[in-house]
N, C-alpha and C. Protein backbone atom coordinates (compact mmCIF):
# COMPACT_ATOMS: atom_id res chain seq x y z
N UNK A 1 -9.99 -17.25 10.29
CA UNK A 1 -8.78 -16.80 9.65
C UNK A 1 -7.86 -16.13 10.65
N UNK A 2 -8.36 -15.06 11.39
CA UNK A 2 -7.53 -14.48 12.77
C UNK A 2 -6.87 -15.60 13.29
N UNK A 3 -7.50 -16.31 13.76
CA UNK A 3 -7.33 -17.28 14.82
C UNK A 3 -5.88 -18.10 14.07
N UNK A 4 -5.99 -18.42 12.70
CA UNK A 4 -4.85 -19.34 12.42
C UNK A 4 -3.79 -18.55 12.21
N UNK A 5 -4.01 -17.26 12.31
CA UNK A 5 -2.43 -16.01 11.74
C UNK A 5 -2.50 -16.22 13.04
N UNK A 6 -2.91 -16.11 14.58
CA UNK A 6 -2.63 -15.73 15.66
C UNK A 6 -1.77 -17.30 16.03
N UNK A 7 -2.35 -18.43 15.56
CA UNK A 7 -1.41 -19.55 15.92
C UNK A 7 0.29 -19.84 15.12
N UNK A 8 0.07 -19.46 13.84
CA UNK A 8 1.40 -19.35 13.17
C UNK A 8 2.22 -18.16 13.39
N UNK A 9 1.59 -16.94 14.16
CA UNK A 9 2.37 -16.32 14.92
C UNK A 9 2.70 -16.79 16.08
N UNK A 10 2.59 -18.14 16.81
CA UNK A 10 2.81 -18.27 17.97
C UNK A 10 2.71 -17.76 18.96
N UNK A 11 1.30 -16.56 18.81
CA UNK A 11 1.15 -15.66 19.87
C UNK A 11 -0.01 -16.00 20.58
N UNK A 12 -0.21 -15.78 21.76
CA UNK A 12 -2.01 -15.92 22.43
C UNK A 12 -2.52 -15.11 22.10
N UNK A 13 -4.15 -15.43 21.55
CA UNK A 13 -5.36 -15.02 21.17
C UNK A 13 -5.63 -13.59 22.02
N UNK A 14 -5.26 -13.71 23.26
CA UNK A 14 -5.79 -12.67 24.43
C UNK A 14 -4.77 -11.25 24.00
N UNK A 15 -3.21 -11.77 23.74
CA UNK A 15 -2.22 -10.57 23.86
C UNK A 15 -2.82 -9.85 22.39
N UNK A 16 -3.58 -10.74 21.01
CA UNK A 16 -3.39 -9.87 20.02
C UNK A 16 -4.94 -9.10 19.92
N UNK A 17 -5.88 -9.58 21.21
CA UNK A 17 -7.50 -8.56 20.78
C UNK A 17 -7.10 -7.43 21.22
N UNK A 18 -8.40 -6.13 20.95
CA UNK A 18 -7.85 -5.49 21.67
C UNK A 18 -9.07 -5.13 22.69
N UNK A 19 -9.63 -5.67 22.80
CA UNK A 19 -10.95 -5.85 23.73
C UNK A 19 -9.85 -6.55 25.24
N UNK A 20 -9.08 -7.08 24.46
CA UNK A 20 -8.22 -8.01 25.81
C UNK A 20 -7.32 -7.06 26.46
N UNK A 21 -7.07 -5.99 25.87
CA UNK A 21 -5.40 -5.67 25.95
C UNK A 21 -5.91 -3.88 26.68
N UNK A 22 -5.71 -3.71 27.89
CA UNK A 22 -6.00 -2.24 28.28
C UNK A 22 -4.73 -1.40 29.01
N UNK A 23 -3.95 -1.67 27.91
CA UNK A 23 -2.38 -0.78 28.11
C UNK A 23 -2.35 0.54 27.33
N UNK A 24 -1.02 0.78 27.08
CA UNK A 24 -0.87 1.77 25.89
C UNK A 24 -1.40 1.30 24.47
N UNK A 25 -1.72 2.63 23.83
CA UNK A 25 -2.23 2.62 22.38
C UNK A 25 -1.40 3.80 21.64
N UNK A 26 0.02 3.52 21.70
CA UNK A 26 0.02 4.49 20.52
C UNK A 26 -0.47 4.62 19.20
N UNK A 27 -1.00 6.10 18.54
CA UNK A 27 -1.51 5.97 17.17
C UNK A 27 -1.12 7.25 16.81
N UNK A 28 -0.95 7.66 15.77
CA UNK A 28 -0.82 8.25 14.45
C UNK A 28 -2.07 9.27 14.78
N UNK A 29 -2.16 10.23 15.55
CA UNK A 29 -3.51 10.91 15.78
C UNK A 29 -3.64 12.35 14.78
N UNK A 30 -2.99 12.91 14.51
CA UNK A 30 -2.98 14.17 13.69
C UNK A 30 -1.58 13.95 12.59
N UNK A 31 -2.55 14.83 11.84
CA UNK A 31 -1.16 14.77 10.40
C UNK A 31 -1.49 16.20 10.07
N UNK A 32 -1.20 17.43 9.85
CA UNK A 32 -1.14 18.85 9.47
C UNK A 32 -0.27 19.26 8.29
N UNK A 33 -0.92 19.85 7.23
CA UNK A 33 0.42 20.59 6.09
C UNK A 33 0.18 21.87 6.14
N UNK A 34 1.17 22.64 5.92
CA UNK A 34 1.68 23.55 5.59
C UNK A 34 2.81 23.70 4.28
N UNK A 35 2.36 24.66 3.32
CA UNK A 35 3.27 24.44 2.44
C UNK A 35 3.83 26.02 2.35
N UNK A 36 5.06 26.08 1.43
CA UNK A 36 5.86 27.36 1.10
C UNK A 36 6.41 27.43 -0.18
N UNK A 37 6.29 28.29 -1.11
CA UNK A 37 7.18 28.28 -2.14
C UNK A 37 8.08 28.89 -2.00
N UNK A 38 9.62 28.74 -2.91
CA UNK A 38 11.10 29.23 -2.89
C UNK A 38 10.95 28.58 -4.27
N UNK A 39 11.16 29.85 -4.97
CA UNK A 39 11.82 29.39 -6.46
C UNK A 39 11.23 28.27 -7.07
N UNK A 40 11.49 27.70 -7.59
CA UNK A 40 10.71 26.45 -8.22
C UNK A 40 10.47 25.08 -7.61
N UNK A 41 10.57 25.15 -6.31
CA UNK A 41 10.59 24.37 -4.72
C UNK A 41 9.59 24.60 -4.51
N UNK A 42 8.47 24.03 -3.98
CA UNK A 42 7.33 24.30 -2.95
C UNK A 42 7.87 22.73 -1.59
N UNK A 43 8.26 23.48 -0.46
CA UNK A 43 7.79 22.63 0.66
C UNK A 43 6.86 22.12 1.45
N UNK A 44 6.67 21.34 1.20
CA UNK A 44 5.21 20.50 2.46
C UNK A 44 5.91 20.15 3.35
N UNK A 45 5.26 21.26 4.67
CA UNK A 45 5.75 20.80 5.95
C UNK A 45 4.37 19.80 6.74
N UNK A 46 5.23 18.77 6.87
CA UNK A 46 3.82 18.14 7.77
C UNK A 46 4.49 17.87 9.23
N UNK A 47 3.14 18.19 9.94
CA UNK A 47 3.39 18.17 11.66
C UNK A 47 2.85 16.83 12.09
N UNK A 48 3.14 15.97 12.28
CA UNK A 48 2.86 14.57 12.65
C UNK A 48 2.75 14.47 14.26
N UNK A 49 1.45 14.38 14.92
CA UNK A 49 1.48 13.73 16.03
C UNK A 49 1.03 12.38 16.64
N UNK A 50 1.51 11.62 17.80
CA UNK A 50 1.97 10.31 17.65
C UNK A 50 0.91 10.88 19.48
N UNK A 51 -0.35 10.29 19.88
CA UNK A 51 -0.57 10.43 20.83
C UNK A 51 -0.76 8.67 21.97
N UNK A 52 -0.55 8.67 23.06
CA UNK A 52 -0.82 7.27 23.34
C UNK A 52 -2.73 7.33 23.97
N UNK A 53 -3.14 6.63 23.42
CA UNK A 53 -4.91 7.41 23.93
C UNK A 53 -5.30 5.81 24.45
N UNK A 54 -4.11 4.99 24.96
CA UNK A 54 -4.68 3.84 26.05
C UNK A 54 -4.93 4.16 27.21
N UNK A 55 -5.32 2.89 28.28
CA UNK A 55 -4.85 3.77 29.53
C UNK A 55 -3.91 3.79 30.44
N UNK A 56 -2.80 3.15 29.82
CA UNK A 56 -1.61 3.14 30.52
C UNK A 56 -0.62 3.43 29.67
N UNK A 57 0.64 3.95 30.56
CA UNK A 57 1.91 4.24 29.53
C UNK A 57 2.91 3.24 29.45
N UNK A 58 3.87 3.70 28.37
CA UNK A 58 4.28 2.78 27.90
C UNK A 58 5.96 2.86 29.19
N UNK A 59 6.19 1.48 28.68
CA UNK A 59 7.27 0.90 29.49
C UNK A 59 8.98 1.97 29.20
N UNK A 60 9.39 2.02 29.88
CA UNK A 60 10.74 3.52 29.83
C UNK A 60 11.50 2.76 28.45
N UNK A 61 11.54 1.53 28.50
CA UNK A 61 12.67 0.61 27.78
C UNK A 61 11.47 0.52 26.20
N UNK A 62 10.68 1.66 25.90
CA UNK A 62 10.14 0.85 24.37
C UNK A 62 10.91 1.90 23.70
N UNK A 63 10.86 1.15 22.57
CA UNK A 63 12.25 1.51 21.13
C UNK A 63 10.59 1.64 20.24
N UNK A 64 10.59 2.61 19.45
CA UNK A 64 9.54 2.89 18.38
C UNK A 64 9.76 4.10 17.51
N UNK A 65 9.28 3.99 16.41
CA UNK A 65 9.49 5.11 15.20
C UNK A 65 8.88 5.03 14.25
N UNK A 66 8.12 6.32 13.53
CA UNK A 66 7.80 6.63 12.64
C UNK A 66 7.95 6.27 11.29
N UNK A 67 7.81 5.28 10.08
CA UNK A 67 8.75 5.33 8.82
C UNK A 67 7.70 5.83 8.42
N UNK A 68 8.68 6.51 7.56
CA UNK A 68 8.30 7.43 6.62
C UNK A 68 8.49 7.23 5.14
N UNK A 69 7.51 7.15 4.23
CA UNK A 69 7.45 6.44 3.27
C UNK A 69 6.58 7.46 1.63
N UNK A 70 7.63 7.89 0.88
CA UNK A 70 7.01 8.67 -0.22
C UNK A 70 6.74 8.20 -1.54
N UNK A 71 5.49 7.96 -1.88
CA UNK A 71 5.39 7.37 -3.28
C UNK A 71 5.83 5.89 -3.21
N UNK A 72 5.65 5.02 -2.26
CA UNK A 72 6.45 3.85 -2.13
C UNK A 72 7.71 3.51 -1.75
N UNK A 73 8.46 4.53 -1.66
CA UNK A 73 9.94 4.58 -1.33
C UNK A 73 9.65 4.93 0.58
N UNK A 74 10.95 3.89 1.46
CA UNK A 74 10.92 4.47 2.72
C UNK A 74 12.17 5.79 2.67
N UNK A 75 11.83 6.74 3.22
CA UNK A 75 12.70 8.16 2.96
C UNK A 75 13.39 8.20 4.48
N UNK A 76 12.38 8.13 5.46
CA UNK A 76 12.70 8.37 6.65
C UNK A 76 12.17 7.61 7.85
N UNK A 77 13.00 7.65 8.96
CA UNK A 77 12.51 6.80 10.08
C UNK A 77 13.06 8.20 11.50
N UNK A 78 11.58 8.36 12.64
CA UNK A 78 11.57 9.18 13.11
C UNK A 78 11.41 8.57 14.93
N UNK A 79 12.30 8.00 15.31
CA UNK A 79 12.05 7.57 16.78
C UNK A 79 11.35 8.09 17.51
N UNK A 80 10.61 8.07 18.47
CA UNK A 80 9.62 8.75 19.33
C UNK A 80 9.98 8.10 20.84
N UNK A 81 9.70 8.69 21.69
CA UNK A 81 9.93 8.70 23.03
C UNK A 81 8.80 7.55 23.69
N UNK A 82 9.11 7.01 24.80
CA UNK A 82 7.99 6.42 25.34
C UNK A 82 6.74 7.21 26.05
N UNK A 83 5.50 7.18 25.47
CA UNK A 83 4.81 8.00 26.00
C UNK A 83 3.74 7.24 27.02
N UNK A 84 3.80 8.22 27.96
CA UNK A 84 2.71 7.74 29.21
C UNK A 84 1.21 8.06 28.69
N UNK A 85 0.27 7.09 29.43
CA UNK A 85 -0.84 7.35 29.08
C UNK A 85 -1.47 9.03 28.73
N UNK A 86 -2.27 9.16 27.29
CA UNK A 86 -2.62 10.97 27.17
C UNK A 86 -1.58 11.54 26.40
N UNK A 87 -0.29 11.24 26.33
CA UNK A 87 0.80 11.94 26.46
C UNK A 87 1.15 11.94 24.76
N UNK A 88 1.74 13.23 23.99
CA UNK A 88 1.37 13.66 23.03
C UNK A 88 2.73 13.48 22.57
N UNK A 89 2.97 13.49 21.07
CA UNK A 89 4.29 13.90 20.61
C UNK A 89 4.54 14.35 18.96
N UNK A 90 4.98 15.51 18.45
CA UNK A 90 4.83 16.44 17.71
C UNK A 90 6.38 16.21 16.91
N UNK A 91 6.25 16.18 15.48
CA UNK A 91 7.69 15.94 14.94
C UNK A 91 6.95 16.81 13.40
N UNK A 92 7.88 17.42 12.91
CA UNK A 92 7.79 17.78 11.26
C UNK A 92 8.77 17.37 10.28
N UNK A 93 8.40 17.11 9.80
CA UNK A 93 8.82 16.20 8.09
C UNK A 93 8.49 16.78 7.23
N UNK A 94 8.97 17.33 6.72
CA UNK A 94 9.51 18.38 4.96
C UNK A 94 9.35 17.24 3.73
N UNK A 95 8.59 17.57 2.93
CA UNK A 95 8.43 17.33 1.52
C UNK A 95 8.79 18.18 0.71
N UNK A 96 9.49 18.15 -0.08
CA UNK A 96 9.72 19.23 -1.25
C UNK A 96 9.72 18.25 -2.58
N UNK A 97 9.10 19.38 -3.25
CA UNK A 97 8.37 18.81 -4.59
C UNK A 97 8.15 20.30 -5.99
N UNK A 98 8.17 20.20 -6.87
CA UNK A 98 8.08 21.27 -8.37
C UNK A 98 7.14 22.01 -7.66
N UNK A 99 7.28 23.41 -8.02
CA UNK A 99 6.23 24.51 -7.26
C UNK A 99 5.23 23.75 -8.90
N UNK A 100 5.64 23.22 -10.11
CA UNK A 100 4.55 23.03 -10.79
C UNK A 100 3.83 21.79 -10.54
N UNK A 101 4.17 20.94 -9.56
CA UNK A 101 3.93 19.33 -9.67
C UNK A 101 1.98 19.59 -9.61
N UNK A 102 1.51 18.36 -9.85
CA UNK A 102 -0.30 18.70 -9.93
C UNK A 102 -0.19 18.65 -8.48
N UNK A 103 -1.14 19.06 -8.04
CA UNK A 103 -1.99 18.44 -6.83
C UNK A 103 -2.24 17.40 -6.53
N UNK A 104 -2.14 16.61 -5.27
CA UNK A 104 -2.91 14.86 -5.43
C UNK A 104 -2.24 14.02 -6.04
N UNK A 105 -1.08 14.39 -6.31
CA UNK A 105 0.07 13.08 -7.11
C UNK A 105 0.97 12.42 -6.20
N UNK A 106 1.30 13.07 -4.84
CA UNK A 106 2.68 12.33 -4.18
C UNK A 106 1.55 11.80 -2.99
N UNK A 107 1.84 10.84 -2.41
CA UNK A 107 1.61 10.45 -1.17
C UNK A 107 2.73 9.78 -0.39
N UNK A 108 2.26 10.10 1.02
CA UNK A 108 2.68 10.53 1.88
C UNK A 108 2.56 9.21 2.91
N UNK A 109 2.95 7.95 3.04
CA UNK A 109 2.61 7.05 4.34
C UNK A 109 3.72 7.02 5.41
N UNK A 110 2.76 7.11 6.58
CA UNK A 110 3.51 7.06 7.54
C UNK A 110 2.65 5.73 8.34
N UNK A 111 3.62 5.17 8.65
CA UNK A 111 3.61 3.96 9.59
C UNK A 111 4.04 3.54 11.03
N UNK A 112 3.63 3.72 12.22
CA UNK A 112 3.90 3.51 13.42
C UNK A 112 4.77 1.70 13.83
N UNK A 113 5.91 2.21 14.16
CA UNK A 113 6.96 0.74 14.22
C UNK A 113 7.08 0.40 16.00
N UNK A 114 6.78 -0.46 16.21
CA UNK A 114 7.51 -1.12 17.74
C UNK A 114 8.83 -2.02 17.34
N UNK A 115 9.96 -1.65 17.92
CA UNK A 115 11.27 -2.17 17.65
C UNK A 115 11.38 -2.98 19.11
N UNK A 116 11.13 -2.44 20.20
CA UNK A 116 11.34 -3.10 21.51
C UNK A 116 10.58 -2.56 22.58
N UNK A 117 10.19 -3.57 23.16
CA UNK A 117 10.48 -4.87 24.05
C UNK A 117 9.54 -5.52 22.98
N UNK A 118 9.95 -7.19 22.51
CA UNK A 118 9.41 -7.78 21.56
C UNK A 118 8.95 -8.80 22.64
N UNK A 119 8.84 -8.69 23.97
CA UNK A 119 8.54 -9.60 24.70
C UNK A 119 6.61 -10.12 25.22
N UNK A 120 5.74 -10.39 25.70
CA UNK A 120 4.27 -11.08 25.84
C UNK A 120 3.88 -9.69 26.39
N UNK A 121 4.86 -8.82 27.14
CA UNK A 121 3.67 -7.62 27.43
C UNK A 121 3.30 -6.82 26.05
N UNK A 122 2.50 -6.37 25.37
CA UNK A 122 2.51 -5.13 24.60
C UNK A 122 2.47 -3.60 24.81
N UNK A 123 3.03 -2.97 24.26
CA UNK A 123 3.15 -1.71 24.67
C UNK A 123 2.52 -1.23 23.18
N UNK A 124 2.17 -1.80 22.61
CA UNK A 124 0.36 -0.91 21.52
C UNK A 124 -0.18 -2.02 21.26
N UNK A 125 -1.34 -1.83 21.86
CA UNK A 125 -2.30 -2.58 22.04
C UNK A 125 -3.35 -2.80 20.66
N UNK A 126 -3.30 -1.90 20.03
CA UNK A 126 -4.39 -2.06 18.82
C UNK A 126 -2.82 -1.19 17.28
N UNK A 127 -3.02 -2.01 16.73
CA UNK A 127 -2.55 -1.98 15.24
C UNK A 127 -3.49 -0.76 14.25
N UNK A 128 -4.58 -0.68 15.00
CA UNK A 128 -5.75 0.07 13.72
C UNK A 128 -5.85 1.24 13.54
N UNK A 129 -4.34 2.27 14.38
CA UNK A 129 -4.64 3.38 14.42
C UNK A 129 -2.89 3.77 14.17
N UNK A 130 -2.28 2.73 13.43
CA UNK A 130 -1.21 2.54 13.57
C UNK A 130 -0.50 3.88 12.13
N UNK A 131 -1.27 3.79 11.19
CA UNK A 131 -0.94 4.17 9.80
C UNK A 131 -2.00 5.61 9.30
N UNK A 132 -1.24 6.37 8.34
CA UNK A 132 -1.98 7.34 7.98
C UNK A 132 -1.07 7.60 6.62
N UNK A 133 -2.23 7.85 5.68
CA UNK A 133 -1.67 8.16 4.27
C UNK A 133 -1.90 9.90 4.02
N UNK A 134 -1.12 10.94 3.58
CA UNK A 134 -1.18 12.05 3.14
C UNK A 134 -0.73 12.52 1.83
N UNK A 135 -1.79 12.60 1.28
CA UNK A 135 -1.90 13.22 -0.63
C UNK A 135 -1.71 14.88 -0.82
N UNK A 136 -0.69 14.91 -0.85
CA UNK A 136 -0.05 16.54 -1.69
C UNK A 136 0.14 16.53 -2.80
């Protein structure tokens, strides 16, 4: 089944393993809340970090960002810098929601995007560390 998505993507077998591929890996490595009430507001602050844990960094020219996605709706999109191998990156995103809402009702997806270079090198090497869901 891989094998025939990798041919109707017109891509080589080698660029999409990741046993093949020993570049950058950006992923979705930490997600943190913090919340606050104001009046009938409670804010969820979440600290989102985006680390590259391949072993190489990424190319000066990559275009990438965060969407940000609540309850099914996309809310926000959060660009991120090209990061060199190790190299960390820290952004917060505000939820506000009923200081009465239940617990465990909104979620929270965030999704890691490559916009550019769409070209045979990759600059994230593995997809599987790409996404993270958060339930407030």
């Amino acid at each position: 089944m891989m094998i025939a998505m990798i041919a109707l993507l017109g891509v080589p077998p080698a660029i999409v393993s990741d046993a093949a591929c020993r570049g950058p890996v950006p992923a979705i490595t930490n997600v943190t809340t913090s919340q606050a009430a104001n009046g009938g507001l409670t804010t969820y602050t979440l600290k989102i970090t985006v680390t590259n844990v391949g072993s190489s960094g990424q190319a000066s020219s990559v275009l990438q960002s965060v969407d940000i996605w609540l309850d099914g709706e996309k809310k926000a999109e959060k660009g991120l810098p090209p990061l060199a191998a190790g190299a960390k990156y820290t952004f917060p995103y505000d939820v506000q929601r009923a200081a009465d809402a239940a617990a465990g009702t909104t979620k929270v997806d965030l999704h890691l995007v490559m916009h550019q270079p769409s070209g045979v090198i990759p600059q994230d090497c593995s997809a599987s560390n790409d996404s993270q869901r958060v339930v407030i």
